[in-house]
PDB file of N, CA and C in Angstrom:
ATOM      1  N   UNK A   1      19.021 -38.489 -12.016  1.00  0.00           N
ATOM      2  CA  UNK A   1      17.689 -38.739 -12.546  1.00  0.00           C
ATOM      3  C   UNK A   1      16.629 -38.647 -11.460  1.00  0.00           C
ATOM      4  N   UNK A   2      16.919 -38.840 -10.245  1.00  0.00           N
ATOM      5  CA  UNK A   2      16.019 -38.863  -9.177  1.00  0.00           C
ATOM      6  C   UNK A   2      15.524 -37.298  -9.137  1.00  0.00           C
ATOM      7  N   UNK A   3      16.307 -36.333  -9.092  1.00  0.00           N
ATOM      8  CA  UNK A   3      15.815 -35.024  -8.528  1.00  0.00           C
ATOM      9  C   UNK A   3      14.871 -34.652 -10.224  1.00  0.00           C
ATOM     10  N   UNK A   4      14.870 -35.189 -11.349  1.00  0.00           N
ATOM     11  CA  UNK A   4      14.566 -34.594 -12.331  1.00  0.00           C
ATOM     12  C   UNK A   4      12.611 -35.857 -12.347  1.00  0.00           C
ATOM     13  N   UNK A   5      12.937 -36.698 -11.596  1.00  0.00           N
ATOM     14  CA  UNK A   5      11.355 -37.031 -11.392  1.00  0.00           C
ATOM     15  C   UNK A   5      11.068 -36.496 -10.142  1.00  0.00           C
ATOM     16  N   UNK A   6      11.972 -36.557  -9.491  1.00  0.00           N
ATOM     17  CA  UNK A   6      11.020 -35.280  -7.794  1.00  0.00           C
ATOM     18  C   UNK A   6      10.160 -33.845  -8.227  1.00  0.00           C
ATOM     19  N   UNK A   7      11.342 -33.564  -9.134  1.00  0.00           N
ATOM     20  CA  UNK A   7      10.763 -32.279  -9.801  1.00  0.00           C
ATOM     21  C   UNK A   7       9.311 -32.478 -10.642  1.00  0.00           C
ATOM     22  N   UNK A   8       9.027 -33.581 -11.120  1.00  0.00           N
ATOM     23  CA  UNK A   8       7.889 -34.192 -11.630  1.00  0.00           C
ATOM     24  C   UNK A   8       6.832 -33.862 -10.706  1.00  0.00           C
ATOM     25  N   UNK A   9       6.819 -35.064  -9.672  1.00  0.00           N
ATOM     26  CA  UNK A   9       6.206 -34.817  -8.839  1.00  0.00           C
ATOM     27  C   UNK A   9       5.642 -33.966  -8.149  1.00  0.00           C
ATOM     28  N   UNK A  10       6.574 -32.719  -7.866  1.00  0.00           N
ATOM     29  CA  UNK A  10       6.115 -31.576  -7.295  1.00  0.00           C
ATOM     30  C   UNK A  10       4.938 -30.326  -8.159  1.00  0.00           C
ATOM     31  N   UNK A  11       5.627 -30.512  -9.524  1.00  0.00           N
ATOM     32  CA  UNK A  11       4.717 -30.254 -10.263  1.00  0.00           C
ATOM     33  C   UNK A  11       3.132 -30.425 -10.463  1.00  0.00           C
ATOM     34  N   UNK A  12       3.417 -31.844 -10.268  1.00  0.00           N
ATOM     35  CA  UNK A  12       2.031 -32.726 -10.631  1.00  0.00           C
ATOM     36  C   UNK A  12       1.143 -32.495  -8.544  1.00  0.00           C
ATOM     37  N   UNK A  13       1.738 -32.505  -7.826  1.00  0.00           N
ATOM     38  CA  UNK A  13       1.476 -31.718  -6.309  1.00  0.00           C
ATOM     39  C   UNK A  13       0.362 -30.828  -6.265  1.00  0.00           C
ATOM     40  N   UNK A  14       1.464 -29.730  -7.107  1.00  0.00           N
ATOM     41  CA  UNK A  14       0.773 -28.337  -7.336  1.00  0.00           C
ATOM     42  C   UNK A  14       0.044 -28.010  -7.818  1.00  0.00           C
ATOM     43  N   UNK A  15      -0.131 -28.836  -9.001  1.00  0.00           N
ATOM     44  CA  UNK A  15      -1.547 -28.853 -10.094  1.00  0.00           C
ATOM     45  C   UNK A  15      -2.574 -29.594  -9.269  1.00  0.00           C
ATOM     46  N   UNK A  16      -2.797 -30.768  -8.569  1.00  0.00           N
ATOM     47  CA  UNK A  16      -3.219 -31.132  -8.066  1.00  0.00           C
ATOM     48  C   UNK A  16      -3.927 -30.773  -6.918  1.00  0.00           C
ATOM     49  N   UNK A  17      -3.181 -29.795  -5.679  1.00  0.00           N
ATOM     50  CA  UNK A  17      -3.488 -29.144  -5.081  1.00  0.00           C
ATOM     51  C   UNK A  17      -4.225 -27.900  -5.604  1.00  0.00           C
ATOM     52  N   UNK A  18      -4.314 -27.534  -6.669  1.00  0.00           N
ATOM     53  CA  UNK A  18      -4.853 -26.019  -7.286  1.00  0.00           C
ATOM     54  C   UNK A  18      -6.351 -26.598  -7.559  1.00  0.00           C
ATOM     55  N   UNK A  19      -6.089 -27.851  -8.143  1.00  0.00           N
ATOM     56  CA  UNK A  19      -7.468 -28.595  -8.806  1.00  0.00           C
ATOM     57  C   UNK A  19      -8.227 -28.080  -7.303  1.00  0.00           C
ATOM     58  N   UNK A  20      -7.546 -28.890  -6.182  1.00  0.00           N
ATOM     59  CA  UNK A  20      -8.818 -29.026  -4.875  1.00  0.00           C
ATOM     60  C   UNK A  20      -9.022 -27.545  -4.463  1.00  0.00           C
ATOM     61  N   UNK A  21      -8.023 -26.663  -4.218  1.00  0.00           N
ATOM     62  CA  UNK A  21      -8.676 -25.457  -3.530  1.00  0.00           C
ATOM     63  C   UNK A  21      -9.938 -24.670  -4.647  1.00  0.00           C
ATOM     64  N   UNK A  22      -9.598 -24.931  -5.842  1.00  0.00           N
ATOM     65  CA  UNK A  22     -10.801 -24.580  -7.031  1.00  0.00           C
ATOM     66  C   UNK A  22     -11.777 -25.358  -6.575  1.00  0.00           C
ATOM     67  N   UNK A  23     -11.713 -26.803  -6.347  1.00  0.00           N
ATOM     68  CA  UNK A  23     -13.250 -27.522  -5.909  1.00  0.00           C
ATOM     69  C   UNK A  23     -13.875 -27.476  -4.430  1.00  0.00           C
ATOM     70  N   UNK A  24     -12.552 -26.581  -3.746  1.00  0.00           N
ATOM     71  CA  UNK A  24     -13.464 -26.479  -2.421  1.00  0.00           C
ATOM     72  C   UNK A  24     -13.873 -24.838  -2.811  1.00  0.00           C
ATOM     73  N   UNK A  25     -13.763 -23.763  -3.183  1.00  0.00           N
ATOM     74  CA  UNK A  25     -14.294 -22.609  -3.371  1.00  0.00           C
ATOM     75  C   UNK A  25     -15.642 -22.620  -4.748  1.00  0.00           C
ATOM     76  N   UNK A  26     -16.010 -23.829  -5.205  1.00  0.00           N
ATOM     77  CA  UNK A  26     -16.752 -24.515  -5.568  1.00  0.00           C
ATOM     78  C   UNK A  26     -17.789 -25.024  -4.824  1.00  0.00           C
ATOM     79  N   UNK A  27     -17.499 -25.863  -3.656  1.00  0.00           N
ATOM     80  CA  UNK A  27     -17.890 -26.052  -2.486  1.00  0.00           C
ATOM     81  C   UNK A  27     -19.167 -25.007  -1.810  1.00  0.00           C
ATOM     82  N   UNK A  28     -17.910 -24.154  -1.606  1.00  0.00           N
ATOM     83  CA  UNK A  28     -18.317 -22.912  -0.655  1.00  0.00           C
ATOM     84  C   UNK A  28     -19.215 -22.401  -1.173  1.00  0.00           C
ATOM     85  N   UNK A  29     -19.150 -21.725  -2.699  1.00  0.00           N
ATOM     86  CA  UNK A  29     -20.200 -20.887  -2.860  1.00  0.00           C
ATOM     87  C   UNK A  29     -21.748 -21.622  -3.063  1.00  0.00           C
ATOM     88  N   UNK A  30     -21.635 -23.225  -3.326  1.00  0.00           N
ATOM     89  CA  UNK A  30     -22.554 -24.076  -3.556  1.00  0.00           C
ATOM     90  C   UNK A  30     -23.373 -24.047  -2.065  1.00  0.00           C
ATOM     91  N   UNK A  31     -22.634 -23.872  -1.032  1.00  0.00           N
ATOM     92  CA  UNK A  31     -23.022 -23.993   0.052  1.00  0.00           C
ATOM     93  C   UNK A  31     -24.366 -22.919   0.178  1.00  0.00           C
ATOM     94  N   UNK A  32     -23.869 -21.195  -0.380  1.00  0.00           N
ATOM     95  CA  UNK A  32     -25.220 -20.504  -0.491  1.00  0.00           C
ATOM     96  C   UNK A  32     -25.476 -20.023  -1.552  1.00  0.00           C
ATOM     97  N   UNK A  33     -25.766 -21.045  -2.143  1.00  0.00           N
ATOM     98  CA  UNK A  33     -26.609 -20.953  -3.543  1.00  0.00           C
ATOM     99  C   UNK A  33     -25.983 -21.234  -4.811  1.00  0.00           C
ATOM    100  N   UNK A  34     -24.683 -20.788  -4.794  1.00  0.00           N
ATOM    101  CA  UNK A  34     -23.897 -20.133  -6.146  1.00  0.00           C
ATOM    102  C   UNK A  34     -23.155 -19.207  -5.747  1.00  0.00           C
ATOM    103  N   UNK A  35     -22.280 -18.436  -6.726  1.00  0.00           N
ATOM    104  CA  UNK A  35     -21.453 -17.574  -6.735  1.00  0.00           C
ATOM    105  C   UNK A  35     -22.530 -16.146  -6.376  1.00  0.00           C
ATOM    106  N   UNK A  36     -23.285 -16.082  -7.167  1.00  0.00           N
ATOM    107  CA  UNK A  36     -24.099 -14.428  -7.426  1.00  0.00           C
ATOM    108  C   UNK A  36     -25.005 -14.269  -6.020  1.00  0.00           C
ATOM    109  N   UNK A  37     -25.696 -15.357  -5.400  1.00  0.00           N
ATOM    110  CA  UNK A  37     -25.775 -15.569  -4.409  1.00  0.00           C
ATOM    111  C   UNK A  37     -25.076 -15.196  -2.960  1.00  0.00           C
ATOM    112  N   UNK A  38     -23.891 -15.463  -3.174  1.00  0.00           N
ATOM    113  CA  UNK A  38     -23.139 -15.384  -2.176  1.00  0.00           C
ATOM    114  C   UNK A  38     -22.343 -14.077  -2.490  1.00  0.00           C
ATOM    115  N   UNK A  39     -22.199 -13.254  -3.263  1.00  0.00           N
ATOM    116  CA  UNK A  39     -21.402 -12.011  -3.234  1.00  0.00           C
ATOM    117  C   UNK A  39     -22.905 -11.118  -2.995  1.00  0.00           C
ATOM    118  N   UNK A  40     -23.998 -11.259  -3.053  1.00  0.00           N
ATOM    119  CA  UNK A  40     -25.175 -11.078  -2.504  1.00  0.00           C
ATOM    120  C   UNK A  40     -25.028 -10.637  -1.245  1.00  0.00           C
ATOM    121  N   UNK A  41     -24.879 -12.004  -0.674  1.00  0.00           N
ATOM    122  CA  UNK A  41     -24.905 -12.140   1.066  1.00  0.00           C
ATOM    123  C   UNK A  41     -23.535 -11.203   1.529  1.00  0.00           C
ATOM    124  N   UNK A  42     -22.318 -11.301   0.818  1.00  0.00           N
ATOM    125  CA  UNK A  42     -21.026 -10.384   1.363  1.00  0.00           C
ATOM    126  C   UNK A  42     -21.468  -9.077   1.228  1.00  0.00           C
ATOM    127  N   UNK A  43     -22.142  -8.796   0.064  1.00  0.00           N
ATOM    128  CA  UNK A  43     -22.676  -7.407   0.036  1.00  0.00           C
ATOM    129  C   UNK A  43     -23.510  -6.494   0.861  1.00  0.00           C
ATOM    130  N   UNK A  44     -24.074  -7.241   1.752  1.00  0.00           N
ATOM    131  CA  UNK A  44     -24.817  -7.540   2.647  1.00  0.00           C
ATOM    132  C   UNK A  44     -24.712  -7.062   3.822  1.00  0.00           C
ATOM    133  N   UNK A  45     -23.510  -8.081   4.459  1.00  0.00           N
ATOM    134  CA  UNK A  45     -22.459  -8.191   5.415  1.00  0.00           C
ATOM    135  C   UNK A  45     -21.389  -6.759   5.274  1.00  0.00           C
ATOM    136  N   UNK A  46     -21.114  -6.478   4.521  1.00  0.00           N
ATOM    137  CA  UNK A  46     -20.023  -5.412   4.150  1.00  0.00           C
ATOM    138  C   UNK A  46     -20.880  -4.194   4.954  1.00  0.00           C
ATOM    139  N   UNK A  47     -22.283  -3.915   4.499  1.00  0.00           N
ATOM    140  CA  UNK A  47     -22.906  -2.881   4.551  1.00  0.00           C
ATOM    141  C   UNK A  47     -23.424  -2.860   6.250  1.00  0.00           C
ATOM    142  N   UNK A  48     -23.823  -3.864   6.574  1.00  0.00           N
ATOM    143  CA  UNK A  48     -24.038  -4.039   8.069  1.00  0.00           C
ATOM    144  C   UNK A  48     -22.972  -3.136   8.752  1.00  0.00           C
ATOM    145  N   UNK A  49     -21.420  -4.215   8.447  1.00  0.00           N
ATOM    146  CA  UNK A  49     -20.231  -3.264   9.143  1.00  0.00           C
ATOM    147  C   UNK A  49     -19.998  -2.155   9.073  1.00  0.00           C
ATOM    148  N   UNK A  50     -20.093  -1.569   7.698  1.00  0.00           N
ATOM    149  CA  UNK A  50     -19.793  -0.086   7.815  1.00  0.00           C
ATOM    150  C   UNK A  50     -21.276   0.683   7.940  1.00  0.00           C
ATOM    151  N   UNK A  51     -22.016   0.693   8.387  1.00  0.00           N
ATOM    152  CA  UNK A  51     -23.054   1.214   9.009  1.00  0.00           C
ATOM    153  C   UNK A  51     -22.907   1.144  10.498  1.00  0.00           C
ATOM    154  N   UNK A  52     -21.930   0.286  10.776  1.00  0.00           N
ATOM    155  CA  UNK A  52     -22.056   0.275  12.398  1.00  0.00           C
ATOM    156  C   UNK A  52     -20.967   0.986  12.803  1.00  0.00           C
ATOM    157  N   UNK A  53     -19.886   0.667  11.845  1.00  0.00           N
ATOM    158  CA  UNK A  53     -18.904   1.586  12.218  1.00  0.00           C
ATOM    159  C   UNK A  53     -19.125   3.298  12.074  1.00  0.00           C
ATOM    160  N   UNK A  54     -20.163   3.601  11.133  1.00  0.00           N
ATOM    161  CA  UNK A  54     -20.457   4.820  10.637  1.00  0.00           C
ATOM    162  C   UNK A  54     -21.091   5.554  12.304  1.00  0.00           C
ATOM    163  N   UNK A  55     -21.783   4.510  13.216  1.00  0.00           N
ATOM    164  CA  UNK A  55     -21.816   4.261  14.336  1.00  0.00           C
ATOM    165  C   UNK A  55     -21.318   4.989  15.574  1.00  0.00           C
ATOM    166  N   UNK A  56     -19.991   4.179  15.386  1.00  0.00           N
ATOM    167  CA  UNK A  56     -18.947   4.261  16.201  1.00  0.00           C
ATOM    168  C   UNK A  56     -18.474   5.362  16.030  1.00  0.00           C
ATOM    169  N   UNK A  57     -18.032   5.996  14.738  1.00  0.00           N
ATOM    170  CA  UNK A  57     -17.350   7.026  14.616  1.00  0.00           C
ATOM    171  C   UNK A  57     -18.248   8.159  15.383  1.00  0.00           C
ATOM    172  N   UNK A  58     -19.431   8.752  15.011  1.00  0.00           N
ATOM    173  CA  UNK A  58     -20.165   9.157  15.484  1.00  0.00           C
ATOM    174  C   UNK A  58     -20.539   9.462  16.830  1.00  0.00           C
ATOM    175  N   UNK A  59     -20.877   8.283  17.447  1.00  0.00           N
ATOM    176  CA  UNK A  59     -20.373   8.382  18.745  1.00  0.00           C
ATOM    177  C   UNK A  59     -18.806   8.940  20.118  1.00  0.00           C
ATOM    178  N   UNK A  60     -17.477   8.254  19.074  1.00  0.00           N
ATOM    179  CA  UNK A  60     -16.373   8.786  19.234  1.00  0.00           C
ATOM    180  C   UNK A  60     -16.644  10.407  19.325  1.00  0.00           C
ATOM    181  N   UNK A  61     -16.656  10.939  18.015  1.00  0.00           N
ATOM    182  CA  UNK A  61     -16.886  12.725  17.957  1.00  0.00           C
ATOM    183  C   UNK A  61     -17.267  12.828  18.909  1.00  0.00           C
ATOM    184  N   UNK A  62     -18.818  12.399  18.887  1.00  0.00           N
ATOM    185  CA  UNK A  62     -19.537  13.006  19.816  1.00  0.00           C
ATOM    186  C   UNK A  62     -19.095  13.524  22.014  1.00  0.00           C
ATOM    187  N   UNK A  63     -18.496  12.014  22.031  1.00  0.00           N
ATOM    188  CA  UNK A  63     -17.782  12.442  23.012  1.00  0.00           C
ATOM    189  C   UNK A  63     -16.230  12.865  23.553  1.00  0.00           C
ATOM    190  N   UNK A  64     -15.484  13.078  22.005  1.00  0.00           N
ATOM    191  CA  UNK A  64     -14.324  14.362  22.178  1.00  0.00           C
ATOM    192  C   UNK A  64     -14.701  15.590  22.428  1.00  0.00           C
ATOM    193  N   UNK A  65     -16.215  15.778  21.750  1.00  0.00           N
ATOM    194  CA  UNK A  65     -16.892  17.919  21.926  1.00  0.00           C
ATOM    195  C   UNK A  65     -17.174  17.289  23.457  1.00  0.00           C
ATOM    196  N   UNK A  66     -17.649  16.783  23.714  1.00  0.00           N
ATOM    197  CA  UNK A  66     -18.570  16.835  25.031  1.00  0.00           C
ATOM    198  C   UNK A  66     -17.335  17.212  26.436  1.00  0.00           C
TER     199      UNK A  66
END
């Protein structure tokens, strides 16, 4: 009977633990603004990087011809 309430437990763990990582990514996006907000700002961020990398590459070529 013991391993058939451990098994309880672990259950009730996992649900539990799912609850908090949902209320900390809750958290997070509250942090800038909201959800629509913040895929905003990644959208953002995404475009920075590959503009810089667009960059890099550029530069690379440039000095394999040279």
């Amino acid at each position: 009977m013991a391993s058939v309430h451990s098994i309880g437990t672990d259950e009730e763990k996992s649900h539990k633990l799912k609850h908090k990582s949902k209320a900390l990514d809750e958290d997070r996006d509250a942090q800038f603004g909201g959800t629509e907000a913040r895929k905003a700002l990644e959208k953002k961020l995404l475009l920075k990087v590959d503009l810089r990398m667009c960059i890099l590459i550029v530069i690379y070529i440039l000095n394999y011809v040279s």
